[in-house]
Protein backbone atom coordinates (compact mmCIF):
# COMPACT_ATOMS: atom_id res chain seq x y z
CA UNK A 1 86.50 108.46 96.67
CA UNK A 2 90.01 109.19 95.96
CA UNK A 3 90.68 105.26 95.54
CA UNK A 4 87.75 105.64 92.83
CA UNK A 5 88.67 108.28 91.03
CA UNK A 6 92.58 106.86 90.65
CA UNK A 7 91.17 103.75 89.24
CA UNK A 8 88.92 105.26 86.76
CA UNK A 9 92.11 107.47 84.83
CA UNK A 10 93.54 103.79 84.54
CA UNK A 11 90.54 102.50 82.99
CA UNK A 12 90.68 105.53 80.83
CA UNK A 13 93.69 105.31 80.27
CA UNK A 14 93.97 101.39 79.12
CA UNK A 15 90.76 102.44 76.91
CA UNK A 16 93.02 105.42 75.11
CA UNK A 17 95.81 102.69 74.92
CA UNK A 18 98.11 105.10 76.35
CA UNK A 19 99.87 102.15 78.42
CA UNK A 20 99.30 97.96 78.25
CA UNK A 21 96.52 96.03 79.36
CA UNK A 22 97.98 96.24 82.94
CA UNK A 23 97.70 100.02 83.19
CA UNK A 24 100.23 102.24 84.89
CA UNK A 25 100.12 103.13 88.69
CA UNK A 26 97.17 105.04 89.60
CA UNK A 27 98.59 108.54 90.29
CA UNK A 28 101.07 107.97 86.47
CA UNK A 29 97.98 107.10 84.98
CA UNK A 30 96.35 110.30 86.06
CA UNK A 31 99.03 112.37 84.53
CA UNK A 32 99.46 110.51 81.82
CA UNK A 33 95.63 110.95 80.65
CA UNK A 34 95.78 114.75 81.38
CA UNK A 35 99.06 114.95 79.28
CA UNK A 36 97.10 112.93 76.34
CA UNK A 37 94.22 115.77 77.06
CA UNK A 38 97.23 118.58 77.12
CA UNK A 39 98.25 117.42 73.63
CA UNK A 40 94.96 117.13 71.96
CA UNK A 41 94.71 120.38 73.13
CA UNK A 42 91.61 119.42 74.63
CA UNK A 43 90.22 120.60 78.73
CA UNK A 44 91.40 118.08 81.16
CA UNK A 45 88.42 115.50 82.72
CA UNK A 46 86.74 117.00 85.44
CA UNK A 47 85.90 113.94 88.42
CA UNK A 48 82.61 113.32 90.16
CA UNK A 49 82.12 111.12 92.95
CA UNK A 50 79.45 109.20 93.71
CA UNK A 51 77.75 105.99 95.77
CA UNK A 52 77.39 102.77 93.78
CA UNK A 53 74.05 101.36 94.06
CA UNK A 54 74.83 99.09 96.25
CA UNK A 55 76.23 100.77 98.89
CA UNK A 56 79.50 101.04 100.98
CA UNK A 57 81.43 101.72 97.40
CA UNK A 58 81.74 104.98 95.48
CA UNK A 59 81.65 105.55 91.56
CA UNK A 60 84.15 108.18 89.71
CA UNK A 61 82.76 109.94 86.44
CA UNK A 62 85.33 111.68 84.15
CA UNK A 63 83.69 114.11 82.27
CA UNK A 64 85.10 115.67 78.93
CA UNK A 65 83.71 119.08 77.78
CA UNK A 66 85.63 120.29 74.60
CA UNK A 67 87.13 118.94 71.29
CA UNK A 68 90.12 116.67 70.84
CA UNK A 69 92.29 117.19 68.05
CA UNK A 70 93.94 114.88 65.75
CA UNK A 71 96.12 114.55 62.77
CA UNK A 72 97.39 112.28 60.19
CA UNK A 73 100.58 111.44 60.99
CA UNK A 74 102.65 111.50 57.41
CA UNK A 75 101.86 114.27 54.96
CA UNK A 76 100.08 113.83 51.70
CA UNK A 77 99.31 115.76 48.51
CA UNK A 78 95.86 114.99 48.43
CA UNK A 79 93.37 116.48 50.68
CA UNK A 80 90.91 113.47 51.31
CA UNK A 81 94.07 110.83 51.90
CA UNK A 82 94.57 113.48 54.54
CA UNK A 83 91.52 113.99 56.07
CA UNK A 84 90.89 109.77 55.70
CA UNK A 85 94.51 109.51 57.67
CA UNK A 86 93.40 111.90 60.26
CA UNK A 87 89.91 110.15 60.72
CA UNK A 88 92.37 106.96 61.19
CA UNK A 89 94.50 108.47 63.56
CA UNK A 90 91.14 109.22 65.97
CA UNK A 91 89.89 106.20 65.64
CA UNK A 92 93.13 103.89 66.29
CA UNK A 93 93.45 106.23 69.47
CA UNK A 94 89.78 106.24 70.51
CA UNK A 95 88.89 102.58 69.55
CA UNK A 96 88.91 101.75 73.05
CA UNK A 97 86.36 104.02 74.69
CA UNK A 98 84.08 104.01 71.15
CA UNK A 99 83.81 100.60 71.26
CA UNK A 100 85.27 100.26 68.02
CA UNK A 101 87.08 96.54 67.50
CA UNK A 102 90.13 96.97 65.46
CA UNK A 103 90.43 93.61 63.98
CA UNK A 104 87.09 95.01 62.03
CA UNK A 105 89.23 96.68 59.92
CA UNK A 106 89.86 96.17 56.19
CA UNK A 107 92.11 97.59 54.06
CA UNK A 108 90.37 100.03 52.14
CA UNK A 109 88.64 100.79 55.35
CA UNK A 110 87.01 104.18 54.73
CA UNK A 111 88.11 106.01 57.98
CA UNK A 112 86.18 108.98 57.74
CA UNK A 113 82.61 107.25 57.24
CA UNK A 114 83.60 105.11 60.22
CA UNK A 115 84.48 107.41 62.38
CA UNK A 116 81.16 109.62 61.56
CA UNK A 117 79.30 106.34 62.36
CA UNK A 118 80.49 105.67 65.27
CA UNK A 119 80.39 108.78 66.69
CA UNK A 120 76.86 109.08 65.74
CA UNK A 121 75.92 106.07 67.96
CA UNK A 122 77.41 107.47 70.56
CA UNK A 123 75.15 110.48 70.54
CA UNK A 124 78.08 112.49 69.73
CA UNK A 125 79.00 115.44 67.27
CA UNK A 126 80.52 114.75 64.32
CA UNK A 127 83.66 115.50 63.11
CA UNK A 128 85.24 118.61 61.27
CA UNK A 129 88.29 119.08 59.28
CA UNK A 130 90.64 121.58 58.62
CA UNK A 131 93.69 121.55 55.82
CA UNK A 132 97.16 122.20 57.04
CA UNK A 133 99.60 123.89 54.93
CA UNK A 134 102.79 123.37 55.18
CA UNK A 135 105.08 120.54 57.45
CA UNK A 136 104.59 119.58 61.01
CA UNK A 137 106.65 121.01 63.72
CA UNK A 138 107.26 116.94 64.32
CA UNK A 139 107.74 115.96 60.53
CA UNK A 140 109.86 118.15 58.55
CA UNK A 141 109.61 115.62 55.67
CA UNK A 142 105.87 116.32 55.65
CA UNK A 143 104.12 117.68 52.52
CA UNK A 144 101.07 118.34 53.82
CA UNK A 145 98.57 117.61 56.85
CA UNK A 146 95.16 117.51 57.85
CA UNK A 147 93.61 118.23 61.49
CA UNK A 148 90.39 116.59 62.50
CA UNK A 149 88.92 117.70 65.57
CA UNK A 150 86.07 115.69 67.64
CA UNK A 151 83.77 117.51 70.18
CA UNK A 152 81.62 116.95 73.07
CA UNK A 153 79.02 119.51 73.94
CA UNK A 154 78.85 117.74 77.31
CA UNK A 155 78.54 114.65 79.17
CA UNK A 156 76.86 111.71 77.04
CA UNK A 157 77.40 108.00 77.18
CA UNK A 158 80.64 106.84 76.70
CA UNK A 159 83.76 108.05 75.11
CA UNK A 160 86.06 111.67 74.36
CA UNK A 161 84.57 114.21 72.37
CA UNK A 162 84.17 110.86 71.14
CA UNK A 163 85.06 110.49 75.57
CA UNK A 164 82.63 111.50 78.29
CA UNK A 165 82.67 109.48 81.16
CA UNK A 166 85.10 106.62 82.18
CA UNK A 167 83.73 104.84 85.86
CA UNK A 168 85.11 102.64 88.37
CA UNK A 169 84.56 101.38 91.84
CA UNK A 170 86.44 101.01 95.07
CA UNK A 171 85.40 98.26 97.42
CA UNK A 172 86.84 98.51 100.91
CA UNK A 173 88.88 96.00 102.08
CA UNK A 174 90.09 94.86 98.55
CA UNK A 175 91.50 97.59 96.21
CA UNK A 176 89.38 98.74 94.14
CA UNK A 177 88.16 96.77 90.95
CA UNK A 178 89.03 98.70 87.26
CA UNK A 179 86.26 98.95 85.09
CA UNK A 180 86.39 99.74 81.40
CA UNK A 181 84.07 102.57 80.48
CA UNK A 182 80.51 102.05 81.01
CA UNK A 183 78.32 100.01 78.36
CA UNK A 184 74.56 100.32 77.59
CA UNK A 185 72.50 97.47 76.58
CA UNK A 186 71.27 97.40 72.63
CA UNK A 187 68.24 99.43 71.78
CA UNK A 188 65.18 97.74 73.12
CA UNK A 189 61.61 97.79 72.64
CA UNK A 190 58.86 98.19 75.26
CA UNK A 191 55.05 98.38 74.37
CA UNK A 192 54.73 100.40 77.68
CA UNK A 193 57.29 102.96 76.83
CA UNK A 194 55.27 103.53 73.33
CA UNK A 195 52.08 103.85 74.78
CA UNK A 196 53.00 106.11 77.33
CA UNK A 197 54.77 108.55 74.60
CA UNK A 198 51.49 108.23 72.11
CA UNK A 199 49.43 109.28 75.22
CA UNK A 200 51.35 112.69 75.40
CA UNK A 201 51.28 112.87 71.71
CA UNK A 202 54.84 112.02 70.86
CA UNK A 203 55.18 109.93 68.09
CA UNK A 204 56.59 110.13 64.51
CA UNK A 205 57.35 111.35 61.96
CA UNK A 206 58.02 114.73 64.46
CA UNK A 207 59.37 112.38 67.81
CA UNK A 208 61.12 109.10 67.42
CA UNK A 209 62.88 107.30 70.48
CA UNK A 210 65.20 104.60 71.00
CA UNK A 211 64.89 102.55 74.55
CA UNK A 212 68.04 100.88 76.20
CA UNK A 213 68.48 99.47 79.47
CA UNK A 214 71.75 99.42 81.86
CA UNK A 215 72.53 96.64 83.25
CA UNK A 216 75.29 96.60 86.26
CA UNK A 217 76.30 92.48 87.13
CA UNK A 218 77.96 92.26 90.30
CA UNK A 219 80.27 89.06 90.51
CA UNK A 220 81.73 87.42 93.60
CA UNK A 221 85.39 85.51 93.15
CA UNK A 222 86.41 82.95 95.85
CA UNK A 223 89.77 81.41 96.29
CA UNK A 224 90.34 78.85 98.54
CA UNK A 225 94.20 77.81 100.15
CA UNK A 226 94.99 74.55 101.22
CA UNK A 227 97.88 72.97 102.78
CA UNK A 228 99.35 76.27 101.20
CA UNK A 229 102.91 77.37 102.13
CA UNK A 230 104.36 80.84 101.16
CA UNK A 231 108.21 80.85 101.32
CA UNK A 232 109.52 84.46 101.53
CA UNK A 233 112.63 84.26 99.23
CA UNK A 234 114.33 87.25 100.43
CA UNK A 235 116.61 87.00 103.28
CA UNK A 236 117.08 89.09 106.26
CA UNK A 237 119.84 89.98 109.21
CA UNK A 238 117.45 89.12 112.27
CA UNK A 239 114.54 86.76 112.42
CA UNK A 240 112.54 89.49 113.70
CA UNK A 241 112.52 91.12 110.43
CA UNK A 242 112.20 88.53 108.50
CA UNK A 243 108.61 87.37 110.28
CA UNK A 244 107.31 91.16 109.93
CA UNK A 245 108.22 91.23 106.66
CA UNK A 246 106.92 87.53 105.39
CA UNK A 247 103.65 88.45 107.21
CA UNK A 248 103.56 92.14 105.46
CA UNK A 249 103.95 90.84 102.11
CA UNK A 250 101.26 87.49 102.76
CA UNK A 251 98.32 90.11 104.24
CA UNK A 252 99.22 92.66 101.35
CA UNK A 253 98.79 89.63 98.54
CA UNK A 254 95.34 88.63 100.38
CA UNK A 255 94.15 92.23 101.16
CA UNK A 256 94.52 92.18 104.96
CA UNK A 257 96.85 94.68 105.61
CA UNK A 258 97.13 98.20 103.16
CA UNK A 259 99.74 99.37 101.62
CA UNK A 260 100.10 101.62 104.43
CA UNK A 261 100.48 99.23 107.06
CA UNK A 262 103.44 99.07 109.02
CA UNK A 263 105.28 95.68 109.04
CA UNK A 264 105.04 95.71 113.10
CA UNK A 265 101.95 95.47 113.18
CA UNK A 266 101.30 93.05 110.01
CA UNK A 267 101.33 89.45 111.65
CA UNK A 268 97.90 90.95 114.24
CA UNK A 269 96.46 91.93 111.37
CA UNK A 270 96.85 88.63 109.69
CA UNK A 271 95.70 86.54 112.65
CA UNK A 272 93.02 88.84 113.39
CA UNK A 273 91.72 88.49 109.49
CA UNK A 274 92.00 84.38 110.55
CA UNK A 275 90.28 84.01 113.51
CA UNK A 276 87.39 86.34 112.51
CA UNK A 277 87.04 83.51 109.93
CA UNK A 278 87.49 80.79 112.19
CA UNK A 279 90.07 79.99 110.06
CA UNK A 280 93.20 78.17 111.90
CA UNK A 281 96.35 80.83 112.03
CA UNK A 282 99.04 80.55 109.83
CA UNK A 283 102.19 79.37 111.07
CA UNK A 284 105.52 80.27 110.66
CA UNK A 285 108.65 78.57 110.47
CA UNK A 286 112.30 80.68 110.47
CA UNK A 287 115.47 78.98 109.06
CA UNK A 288 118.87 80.78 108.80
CA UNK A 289 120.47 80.42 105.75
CA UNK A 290 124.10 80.71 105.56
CA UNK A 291 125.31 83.46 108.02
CA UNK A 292 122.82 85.26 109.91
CA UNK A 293 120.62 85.14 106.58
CA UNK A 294 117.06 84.39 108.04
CA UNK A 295 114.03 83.08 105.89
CA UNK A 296 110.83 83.31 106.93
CA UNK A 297 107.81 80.82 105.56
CA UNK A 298 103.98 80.46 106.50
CA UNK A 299 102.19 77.68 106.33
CA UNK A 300 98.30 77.83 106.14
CA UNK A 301 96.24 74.91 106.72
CA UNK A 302 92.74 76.49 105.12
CA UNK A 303 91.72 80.07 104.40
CA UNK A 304 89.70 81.63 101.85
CA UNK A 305 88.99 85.10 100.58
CA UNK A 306 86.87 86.56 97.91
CA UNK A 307 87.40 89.91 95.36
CA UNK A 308 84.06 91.79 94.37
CA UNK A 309 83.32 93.57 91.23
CA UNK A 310 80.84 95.05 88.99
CA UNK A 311 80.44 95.66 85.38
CA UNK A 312 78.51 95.67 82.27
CA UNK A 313 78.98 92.35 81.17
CA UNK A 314 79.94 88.93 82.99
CA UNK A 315 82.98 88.63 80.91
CA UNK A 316 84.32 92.42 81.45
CA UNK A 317 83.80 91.53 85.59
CA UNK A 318 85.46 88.30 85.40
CA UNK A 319 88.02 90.37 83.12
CA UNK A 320 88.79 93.13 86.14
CA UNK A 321 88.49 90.24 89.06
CA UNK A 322 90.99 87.78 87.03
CA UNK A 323 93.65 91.38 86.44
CA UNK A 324 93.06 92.13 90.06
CA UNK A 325 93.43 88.95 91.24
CA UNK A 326 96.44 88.15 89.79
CA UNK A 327 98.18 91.80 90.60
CA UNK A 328 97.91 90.76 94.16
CA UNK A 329 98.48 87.32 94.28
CA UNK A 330 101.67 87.64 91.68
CA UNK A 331 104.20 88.11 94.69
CA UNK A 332 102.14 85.63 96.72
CA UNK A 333 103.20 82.61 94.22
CA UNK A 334 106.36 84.24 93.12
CA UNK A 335 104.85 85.53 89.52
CA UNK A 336 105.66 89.03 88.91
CA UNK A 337 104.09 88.53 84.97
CA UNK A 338 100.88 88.02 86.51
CA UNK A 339 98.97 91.55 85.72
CA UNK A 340 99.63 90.75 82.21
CA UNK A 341 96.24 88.98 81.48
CA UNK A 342 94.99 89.37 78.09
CA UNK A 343 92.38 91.39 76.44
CA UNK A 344 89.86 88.79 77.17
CA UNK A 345 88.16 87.00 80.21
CA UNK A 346 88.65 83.80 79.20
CA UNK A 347 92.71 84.42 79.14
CA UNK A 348 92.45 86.15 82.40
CA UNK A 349 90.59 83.43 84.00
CA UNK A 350 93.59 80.30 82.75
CA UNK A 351 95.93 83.20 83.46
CA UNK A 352 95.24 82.45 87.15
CA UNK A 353 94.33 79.11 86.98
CA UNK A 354 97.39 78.47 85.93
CA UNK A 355 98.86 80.74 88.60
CA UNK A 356 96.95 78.85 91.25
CA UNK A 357 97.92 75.05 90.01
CA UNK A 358 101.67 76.00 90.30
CA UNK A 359 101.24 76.45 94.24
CA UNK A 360 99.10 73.39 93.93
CA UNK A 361 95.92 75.49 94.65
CA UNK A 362 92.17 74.38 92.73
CA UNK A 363 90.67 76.94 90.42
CA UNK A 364 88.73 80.15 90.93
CA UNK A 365 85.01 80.01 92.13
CA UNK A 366 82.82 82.86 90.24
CA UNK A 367 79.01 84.07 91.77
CA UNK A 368 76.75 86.27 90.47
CA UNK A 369 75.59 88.31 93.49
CA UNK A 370 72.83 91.17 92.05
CA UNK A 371 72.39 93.18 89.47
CA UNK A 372 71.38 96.82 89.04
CA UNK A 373 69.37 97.85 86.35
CA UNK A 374 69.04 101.99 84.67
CA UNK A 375 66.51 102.56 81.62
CA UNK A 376 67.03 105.69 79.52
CA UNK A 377 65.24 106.94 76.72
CA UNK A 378 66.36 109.14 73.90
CA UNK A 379 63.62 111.19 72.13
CA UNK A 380 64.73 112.53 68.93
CA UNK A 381 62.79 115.68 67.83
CA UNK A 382 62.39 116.42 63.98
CA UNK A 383 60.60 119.67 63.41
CA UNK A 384 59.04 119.61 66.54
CA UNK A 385 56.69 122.89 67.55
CA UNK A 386 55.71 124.27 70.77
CA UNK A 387 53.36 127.35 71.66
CA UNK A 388 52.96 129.45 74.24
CA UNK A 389 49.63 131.84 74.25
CA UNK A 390 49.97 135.62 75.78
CA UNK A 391 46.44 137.34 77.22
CA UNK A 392 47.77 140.90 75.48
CA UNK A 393 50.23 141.94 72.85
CA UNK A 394 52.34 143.55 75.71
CA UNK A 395 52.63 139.89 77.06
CA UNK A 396 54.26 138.91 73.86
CA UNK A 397 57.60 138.83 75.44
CA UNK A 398 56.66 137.13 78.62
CA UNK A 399 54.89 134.42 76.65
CA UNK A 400 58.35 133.97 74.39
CA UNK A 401 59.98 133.76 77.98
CA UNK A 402 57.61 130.69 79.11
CA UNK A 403 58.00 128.99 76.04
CA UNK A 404 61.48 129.45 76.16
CA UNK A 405 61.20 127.79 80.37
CA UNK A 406 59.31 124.91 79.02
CA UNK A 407 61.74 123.84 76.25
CA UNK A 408 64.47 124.07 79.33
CA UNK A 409 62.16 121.96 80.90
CA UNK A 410 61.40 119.41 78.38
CA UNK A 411 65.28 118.72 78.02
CA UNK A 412 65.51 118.03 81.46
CA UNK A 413 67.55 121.49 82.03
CA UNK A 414 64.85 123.69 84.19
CA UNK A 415 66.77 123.40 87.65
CA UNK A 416 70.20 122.88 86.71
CA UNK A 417 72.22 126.27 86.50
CA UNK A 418 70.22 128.44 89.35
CA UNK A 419 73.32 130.78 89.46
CA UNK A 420 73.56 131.57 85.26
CA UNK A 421 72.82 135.20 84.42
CA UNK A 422 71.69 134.28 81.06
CA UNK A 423 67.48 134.26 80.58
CA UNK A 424 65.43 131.50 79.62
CA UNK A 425 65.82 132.01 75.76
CA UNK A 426 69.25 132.65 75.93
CA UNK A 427 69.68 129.73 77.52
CA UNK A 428 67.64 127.30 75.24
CA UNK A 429 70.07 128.99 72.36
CA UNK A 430 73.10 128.06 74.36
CA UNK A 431 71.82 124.72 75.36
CA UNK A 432 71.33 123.97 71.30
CA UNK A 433 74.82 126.00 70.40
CA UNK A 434 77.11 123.53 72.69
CA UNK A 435 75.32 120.37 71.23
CA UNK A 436 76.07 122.22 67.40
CA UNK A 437 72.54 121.90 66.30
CA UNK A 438 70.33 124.35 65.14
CA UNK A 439 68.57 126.64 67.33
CA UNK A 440 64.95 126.83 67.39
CA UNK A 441 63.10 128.86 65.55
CA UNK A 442 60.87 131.43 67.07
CA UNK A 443 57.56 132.65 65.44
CA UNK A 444 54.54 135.01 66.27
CA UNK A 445 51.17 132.69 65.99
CA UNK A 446 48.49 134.37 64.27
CA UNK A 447 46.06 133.79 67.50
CA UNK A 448 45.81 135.67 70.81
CA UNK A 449 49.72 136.90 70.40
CA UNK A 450 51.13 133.82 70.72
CA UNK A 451 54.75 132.30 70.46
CA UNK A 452 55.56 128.66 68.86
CA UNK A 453 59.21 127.80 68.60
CA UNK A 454 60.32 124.92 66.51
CA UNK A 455 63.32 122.72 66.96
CA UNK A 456 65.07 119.51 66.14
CA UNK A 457 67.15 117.41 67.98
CA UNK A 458 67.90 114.47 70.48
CA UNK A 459 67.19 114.30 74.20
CA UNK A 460 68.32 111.75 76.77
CA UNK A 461 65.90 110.69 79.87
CA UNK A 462 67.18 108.65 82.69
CA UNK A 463 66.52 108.38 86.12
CA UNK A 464 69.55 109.04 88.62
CA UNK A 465 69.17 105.95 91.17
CA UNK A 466 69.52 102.40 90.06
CA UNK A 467 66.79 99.51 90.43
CA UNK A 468 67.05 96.11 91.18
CA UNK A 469 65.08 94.97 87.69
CA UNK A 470 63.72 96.01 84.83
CA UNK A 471 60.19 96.60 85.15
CA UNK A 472 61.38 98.69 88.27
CA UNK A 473 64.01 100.82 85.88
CA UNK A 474 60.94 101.14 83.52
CA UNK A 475 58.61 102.78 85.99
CA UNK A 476 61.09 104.98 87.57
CA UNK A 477 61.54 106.10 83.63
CA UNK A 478 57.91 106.94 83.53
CA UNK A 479 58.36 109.16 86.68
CA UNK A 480 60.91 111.00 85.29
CA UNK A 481 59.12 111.44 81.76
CA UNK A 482 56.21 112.46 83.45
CA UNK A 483 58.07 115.54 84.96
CA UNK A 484 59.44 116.37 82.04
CA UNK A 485 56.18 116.30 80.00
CA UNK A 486 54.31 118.36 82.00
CA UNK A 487 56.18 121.01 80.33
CA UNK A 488 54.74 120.12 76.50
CA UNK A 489 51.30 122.20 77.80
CA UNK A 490 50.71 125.95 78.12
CA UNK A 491 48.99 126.97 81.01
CA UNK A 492 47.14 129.31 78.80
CA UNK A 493 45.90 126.71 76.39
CA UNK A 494 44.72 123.00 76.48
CA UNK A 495 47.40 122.00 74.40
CA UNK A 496 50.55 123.13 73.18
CA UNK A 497 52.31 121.28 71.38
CA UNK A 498 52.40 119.69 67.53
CA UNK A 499 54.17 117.60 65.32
């Protein structure tokens, strides 16, 4: 889990372009996100672990609760060329885990519309601004500055208050894979989904929904060896070091033997990796270069070894197994460059080709293994009324309280804080006052004492384990809608609910 939740900072932290494509070290990474956090003067990510789908492997959230602030970097008299220069300032910084390309840009690019938009997509709150007099404690040439702060009521797909989860993987023996923050598929369409939602009356103009599925690819990379010989280039004073050493440095390029392995005990691990494989053992030859200077070389006949990975997209996977890859291998074939790969899979992948042709070794071999699939559905509420009936006028209040559990209910919050203090309205308010939309609106009805509360805003429905297809992901949807819906009647009245 730890493994995990090192390599997701570095995926954050090559999203927030706080370092190059090649990341820092995991635990610099780590410190170097929670500085960027410390700055913005935004809450540090909290981490939650979790099993992958498939097993064997766990998956590292990073969760940002708060608002990130920005500002333009170079004052200005006017107070929209400052608020457009903050805007530009969050977005050059965020484009990474928005999913905003850069090269997009033109130069009259409005930055405050784009930033709105893309927030918006990402289900996130937009941005404020506020006018700084006066310099910056970093600019005393500064005329004038403005601050634009970004917020995230809580965890939502993608990105920092534009950010709310980064993920990655570890996969035992191989360190773990980096993956870039996690990607949904486009909005979708599905007759089903429509006809289930008409069935329980939600439909427009009062309920609208968009329909996405995740996809997870899981990708296989072989590389075979043959007639392969590594020559250890650095000398040693006794040829006992020199073979523990060689053989340290060969099962640490191939994933045999960890970092923490001991050199001792690095040549058993190697032959034991071999003839589990049926694989002939390497062989080593020693040669003493001038005096008492001894080089150590192996020679392997045929061996092969894979690196696994999962991701979004084919060419992010390839991306991570081509910059993982070639991390490893670098010292293996004497090419320290290596982790430098490229922004795209198609440089990573002649990145190690290349690599692999100057030890005279044949190309990568890429297989699609599986693939998990996650539906979701977001139902966006415009106006949208629920009642709740009481017997008495004495049961006014308890009927405002059930209401009040079935709206919890509806959002998919009725189990989730046990230990809070607060009641049920208080916590539908709060619920509506972290997401910065308007509460809902409570009313007397004019029938049997009744209660209807009225509300707008957008709701996210998934279901928490992954499927092996589509029409699997679907139904599991279904399940979980199903639960949720039960809460849209009053167990005082047929129906409760309106549009």
């Amino acid at each position: 889990m730890e493994a995990a939740a090192l390599e997701a900072y570095r995926s954050l932290e090559r999203a927030l372009t706080l370092r190059d494509t090649a990341g820092s070290p995991p635990g610099v990474a780590r410190q170097r996100v929670r500085d960027f956090f410390r700055q913005a003067d935004c809450e540090p990510p909290t981490e939650q672990s979790q099993p992958s789908p498939t097993g064997g492997r766990f998956r590292c959230k990073l969760c940002i609760d708060g608002h990130l602030t920005f500002q333009n970097p170079d004052g200005v008299s006017k107070k929209q060329q400052a608020e457009q220069g903050a805007a530009k300032e969050a977005l050059l910084r965020l484009a990474g885990v928005l999913g905003w390309d850069l090269g997009t840009t033109s130069v009259n690019e409005n930055y405050k519309g784009r930033l709105q938009e893309t927030l918006a997509k990402q289900g996130q709150m937009l941005p404020s601004y506020q006018s700084l007099s006066g310099p910056r404690d970093t600019e005393p040439s500064s005329t004038g500055a403005a601050s634009e702060v970004s917020g995230a009521g809580g965890p939502a797909p993608q990105a920092t208050g534009p950010v709310s989860k980064a993920e990655t993987m570890a996969t035992p023996p191989v360190d773990s894979v980096q993956l870039p923050p996690h990607r949904k598929e486009p909005k979708m369409e599905s007759p089903e989904l429509e006809r289930m939602l008409r069935m329980f009356g939600l439909q427009p103009p009062s309920v609208k929904h968009e329909y996405h599925v995740e996809v997870e690819l899981r990708y296989r990379m072989e590389i075979q060896l043959t007639n392969y010989t590594f020559q250890n280039q650095q000398g040693y004073s006794n040829t006992k070091d020199a073979t523990r050493k060689t053989y340290l440095i060969f099962g640490q390029a191939l994933g045999i033997c960890k970092p923490s392995t001991e050199d001792n005990l690095s040549a058993a691990a190697v032959n034991q990796y071999f003839s589990q494989r049926s694989f002939s053992l390497p062989t080593k030859e020693v040669v003493e270069k001038g005096e008492k200077t001894f080089h150590c070389s192996l020679k392997v006949a045929s061996c092969s070894f894979s690196y696994e990975g999962q991701g979004g997209s084919e060419e992010s996977v390839k991306l991570d197994l081509c910059r993982q890859a070639l991390s490893q291998l670098g010292p293996l074939f004497h090419y320290e460059l290596a982790p430098r790969t490229g922004n795209t899979a198609e440089e990573a992948v002649q990145r190690l080709i290349l690599m692999l042709e100057e030890g005279g070794q044949g190309p990568p071999a890429f297989r699609q293994t599986g693939a998990s699939h996650r539906a979701t559905v977001r139902l966006l509420f415009d106006a949208f009324t629920l009642e709740s009936k009481a017997h008495s006028s004495s049961g006014k209040k308890l009927a405002q309280s059930q209401l009040s559990g079935r709206i919890l209910g509806l959002l998919g919050e009725e189990d989730t804080d046990s230990s809070s203090t607060l009641n049920a309205r208080n916590r539908v308010d709060e619920w509506f006052k972290q997401r910065r939309i308007p509460q809902p609106v409570f009313q007397d009805t004019k029938e049997a004492f009744g209660v209807m509360a009225t509300f707008s805003g957008s709701v996210d429905c998934s279901h928490p384990d992954w499927q092996t297809d589509e029409g699997s992901a679907l139904k599991r949807l279904k399940e979980e809608l199903k639960s949720r819906f039960r809460h849209l009647t009053d167990g005082n009245a047929d129906q409760g609910l309106s549009g």
